[in-house]
N, C-alpha and C. Protein backbone atom coordinates (compact mmCIF):
# COMPACT_ATOMS: atom_id res chain seq x y z
N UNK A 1 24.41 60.22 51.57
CA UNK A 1 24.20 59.30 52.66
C UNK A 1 23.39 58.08 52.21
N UNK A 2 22.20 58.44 51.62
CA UNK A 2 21.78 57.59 50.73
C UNK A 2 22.63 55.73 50.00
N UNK A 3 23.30 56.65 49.05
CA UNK A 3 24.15 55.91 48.25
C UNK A 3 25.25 55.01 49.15
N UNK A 4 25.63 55.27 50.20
CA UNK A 4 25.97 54.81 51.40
C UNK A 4 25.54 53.52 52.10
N UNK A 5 24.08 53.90 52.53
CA UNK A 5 23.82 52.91 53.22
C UNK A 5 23.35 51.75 52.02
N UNK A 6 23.17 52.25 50.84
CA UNK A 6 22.91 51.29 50.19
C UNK A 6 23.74 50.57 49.74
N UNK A 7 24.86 51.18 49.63
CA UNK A 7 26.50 50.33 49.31
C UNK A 7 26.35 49.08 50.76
N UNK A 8 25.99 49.64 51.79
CA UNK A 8 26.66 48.48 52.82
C UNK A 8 25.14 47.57 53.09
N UNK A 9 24.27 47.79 52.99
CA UNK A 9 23.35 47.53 52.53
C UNK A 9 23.75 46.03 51.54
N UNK A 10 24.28 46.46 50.35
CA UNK A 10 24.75 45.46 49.12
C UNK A 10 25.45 44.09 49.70
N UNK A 11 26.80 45.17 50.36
CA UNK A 11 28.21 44.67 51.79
C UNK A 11 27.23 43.30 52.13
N UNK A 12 26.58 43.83 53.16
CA UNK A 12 25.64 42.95 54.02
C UNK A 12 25.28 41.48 53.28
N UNK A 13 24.53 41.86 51.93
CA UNK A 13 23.73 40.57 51.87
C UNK A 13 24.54 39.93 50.74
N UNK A 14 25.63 40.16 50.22
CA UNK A 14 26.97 39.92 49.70
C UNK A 14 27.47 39.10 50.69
N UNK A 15 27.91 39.65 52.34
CA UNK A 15 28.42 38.53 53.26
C UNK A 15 27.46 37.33 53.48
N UNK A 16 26.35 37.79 53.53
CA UNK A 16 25.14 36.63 54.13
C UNK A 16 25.38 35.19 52.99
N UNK A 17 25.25 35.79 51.42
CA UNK A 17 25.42 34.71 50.16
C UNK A 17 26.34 34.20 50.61
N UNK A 18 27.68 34.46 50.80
CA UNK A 18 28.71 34.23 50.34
C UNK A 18 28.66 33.19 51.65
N UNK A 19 28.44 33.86 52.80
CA UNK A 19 28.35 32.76 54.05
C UNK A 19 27.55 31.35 54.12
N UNK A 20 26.36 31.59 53.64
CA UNK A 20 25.52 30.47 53.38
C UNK A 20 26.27 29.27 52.18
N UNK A 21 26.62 29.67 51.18
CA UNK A 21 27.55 28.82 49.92
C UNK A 21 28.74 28.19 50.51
N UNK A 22 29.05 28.94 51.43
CA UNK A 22 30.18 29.01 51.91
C UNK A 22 30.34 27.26 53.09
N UNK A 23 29.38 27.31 53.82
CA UNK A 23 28.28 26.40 54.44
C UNK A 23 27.76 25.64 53.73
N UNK A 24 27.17 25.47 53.15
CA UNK A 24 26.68 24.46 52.12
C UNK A 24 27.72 23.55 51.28
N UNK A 25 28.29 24.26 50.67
CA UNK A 25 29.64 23.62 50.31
C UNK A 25 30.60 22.68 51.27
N UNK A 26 30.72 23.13 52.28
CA UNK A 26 31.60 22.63 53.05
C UNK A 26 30.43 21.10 53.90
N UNK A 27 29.35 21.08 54.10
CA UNK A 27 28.88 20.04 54.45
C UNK A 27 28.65 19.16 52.91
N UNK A 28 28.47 19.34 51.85
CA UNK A 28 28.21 18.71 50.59
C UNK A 28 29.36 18.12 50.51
N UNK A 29 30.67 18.58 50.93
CA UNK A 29 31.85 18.10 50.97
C UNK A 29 32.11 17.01 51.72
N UNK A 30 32.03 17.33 53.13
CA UNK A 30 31.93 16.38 53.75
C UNK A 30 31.21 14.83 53.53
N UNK A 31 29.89 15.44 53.35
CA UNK A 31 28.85 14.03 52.73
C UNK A 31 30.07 13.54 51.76
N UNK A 32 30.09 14.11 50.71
CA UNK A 32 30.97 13.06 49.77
C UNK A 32 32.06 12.51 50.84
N UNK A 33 33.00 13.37 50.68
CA UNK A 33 34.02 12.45 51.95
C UNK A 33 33.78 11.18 52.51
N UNK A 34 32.33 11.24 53.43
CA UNK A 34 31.95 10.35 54.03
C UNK A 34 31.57 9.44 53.26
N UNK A 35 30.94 9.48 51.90
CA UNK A 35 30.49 8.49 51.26
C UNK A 35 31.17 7.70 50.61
N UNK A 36 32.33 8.58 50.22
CA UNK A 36 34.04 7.88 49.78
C UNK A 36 34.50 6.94 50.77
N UNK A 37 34.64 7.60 51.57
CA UNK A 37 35.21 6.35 52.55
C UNK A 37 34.41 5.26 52.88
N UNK A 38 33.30 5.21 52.68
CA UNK A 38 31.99 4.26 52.84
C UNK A 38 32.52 3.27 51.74
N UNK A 39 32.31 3.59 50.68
CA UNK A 39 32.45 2.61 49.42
C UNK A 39 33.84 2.30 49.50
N UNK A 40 34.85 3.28 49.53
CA UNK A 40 36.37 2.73 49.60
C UNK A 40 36.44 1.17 50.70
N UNK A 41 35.74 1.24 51.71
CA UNK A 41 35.70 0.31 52.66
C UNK A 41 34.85 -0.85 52.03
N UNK A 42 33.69 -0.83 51.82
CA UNK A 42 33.00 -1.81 51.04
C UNK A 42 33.82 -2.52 49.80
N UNK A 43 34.49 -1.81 48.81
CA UNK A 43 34.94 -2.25 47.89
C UNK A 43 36.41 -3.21 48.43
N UNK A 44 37.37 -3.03 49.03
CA UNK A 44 38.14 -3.36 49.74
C UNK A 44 37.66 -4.95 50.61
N UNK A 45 36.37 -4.56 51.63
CA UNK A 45 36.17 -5.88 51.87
C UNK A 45 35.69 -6.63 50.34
N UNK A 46 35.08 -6.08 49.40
CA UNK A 46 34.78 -7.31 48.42
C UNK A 46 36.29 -7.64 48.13
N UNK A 47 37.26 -6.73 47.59
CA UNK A 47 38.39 -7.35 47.36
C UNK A 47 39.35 -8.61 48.45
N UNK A 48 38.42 -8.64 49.51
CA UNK A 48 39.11 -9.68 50.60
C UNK A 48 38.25 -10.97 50.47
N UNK A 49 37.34 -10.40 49.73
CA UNK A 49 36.46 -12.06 49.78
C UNK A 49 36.66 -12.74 48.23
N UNK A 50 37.03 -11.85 47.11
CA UNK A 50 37.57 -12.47 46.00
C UNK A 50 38.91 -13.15 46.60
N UNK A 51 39.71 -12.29 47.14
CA UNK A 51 41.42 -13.16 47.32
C UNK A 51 40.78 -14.28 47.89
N UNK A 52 40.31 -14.53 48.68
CA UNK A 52 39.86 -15.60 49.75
C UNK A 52 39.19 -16.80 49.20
N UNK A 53 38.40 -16.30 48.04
CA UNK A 53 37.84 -17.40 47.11
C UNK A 53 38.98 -17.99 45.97
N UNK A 54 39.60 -17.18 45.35
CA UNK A 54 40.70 -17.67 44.76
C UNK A 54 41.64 -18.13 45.07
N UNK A 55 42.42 -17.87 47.02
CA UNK A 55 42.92 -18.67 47.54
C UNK A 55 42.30 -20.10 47.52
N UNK A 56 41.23 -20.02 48.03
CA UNK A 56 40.54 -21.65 47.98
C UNK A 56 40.72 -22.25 46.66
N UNK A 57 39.96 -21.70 45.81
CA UNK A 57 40.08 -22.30 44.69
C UNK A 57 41.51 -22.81 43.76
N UNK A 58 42.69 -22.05 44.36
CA UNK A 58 44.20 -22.43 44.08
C UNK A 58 44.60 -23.64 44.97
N UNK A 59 43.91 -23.92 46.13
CA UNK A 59 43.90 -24.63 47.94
C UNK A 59 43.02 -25.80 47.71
N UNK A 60 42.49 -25.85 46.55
CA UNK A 60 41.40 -26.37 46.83
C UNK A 60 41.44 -28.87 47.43
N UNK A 61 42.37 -28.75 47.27
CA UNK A 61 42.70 -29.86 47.68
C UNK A 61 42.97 -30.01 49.38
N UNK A 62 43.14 -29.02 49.78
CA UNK A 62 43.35 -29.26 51.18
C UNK A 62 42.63 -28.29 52.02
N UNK A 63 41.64 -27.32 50.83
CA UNK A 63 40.61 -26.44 51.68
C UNK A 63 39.57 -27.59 52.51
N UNK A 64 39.06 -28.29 52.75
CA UNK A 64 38.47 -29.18 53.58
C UNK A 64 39.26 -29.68 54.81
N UNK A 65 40.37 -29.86 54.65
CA UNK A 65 41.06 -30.34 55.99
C UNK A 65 41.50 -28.99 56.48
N UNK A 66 41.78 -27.91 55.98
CA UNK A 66 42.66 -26.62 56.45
C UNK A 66 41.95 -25.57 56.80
N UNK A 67 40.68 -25.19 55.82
CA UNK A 67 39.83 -24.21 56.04
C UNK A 67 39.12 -24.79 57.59
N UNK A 68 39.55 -23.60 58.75
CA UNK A 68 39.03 -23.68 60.09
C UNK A 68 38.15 -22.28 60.52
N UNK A 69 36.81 -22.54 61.04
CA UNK A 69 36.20 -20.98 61.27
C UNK A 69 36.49 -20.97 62.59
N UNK A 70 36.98 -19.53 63.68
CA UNK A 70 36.69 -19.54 64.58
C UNK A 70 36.58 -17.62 65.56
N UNK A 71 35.57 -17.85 65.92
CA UNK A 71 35.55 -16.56 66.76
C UNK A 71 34.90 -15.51 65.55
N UNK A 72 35.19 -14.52 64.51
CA UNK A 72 35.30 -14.13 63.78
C UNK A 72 36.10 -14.32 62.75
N UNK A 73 37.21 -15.03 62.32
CA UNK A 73 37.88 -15.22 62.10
C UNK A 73 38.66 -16.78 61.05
N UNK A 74 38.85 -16.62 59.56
CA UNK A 74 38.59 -17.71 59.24
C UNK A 74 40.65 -18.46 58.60
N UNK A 75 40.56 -19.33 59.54
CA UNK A 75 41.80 -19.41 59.33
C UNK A 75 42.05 -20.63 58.21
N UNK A 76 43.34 -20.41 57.33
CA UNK A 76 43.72 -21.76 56.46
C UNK A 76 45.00 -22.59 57.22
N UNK A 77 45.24 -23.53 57.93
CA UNK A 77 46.01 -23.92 58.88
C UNK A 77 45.71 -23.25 60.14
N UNK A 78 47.19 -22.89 60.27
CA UNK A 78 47.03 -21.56 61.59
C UNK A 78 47.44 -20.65 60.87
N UNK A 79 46.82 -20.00 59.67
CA UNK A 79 47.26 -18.62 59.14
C UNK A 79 46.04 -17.87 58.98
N UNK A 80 45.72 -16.80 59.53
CA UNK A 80 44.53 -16.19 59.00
C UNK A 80 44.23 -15.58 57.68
N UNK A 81 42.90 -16.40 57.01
CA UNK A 81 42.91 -15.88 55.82
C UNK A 81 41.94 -15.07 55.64
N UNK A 82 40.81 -14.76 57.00
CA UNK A 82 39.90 -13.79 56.80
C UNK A 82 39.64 -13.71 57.91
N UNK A 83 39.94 -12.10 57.95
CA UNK A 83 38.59 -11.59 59.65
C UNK A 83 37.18 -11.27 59.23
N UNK A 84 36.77 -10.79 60.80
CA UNK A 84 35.70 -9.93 60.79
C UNK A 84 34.57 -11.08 59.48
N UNK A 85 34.35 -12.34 59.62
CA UNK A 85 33.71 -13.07 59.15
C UNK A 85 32.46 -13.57 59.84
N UNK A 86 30.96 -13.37 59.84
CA UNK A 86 30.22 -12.96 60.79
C UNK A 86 29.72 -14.61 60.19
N UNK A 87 29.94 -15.56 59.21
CA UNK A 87 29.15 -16.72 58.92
C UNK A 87 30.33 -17.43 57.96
N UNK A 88 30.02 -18.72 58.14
CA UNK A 88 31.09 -19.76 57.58
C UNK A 88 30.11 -21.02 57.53
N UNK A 89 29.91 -21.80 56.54
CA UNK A 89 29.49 -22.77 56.23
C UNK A 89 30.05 -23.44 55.08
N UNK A 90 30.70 -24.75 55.16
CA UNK A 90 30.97 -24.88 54.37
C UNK A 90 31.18 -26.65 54.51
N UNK A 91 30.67 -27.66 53.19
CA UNK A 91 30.07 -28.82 52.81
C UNK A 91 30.39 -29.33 51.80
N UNK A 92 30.90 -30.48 51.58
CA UNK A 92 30.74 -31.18 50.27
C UNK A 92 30.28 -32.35 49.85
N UNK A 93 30.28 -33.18 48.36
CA UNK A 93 29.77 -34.07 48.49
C UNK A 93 30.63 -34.91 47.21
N UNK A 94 30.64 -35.75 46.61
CA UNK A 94 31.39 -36.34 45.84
C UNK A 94 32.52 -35.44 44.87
N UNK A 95 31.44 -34.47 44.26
CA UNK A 95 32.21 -33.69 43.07
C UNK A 95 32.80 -32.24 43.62
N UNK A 96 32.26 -31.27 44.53
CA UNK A 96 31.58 -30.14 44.95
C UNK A 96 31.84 -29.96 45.87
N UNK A 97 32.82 -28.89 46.44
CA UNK A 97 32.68 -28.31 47.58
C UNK A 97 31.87 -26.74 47.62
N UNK A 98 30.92 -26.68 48.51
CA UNK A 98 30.06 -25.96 49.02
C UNK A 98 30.33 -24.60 50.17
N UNK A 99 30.78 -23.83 49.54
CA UNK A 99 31.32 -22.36 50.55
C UNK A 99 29.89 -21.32 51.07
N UNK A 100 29.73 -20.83 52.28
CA UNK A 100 28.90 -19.78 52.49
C UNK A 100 29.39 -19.64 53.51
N UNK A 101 29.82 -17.61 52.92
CA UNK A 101 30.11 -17.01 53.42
C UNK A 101 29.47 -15.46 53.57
N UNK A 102 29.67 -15.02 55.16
CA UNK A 102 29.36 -13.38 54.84
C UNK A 102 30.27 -12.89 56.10
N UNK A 103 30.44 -11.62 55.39
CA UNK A 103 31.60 -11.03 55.87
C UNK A 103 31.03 -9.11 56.58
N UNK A 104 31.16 -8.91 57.81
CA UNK A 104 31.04 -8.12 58.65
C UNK A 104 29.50 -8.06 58.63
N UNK A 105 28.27 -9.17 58.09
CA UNK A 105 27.17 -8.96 58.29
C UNK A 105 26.39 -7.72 57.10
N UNK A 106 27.10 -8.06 55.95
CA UNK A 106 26.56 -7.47 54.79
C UNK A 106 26.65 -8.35 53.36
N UNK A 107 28.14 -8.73 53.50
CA UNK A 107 28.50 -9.22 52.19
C UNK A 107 28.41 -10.60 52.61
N UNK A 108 27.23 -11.23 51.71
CA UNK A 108 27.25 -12.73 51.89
C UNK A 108 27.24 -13.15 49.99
N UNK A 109 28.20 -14.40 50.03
CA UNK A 109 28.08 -15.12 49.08
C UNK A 109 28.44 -16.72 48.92
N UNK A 110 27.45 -17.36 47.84
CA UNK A 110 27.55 -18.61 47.93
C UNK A 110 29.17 -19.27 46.82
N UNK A 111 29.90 -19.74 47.25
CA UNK A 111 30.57 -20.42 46.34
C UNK A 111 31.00 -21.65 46.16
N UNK A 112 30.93 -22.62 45.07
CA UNK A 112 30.96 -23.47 44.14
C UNK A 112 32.30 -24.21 43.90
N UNK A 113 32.64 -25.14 44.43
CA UNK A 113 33.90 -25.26 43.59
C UNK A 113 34.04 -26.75 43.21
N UNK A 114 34.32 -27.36 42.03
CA UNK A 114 34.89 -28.44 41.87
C UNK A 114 35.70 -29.59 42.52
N UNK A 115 35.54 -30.34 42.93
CA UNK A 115 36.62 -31.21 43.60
C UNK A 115 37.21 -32.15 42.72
């Protein structure tokens, strides 16, 4: 009887490990998950603000008359070339056109371009 209860005894804290790992794992999982999709999203908007700068910079002759900000939203004519754009400034002066931008209120950057 002994040898018994100590077998289920074993049973027992065999299920408890295995339950707890079991748990742990599955939220450690998740976190990553979540953190994947975090950066997948971040990296993606940077990839919308490179196209957007290299559009200009291919545009760049008629980015001053064409580049229009409005609402969120930053259009080249009437085509949208960027959402979800929380700041738009943009200036030039003889040589230099002057871009500032940030995008959903994280990614801000200044850009430079030749005229």
């Amino acid at each position: 009887m002994n040898k018994k209860s100590f077998s289920l005894f074993e049973l027992i804290i065999v299920i408890l490990i295995s339950s707890i790992v079991i748990v742990l794992s599955s939220k450690f999982t998740a976190q990553i998950y979540e953190h994947q999709n975090f950066s997948e999203q971040r990296q993606i908007e940077k990839l919308d603000m490179l196209a957007t700068k290299i559009f200009i910079k291919k545009n760049i002759e008629d980015a001053l008359s064409k580049l229009n900000y409005d609402g969120n939203i930053l259009y080249f004519g009437s085509n949208i070339l960027l959402e979800n754009v929380s700041k738009f400034i943009i200036s030039n002066d003889v040589y230099y056109l002057y871009i500032s931008i940030e995008l959903n209120k994280h990614i801000y950057q200044k850009w430079v371009f030749k005229l």
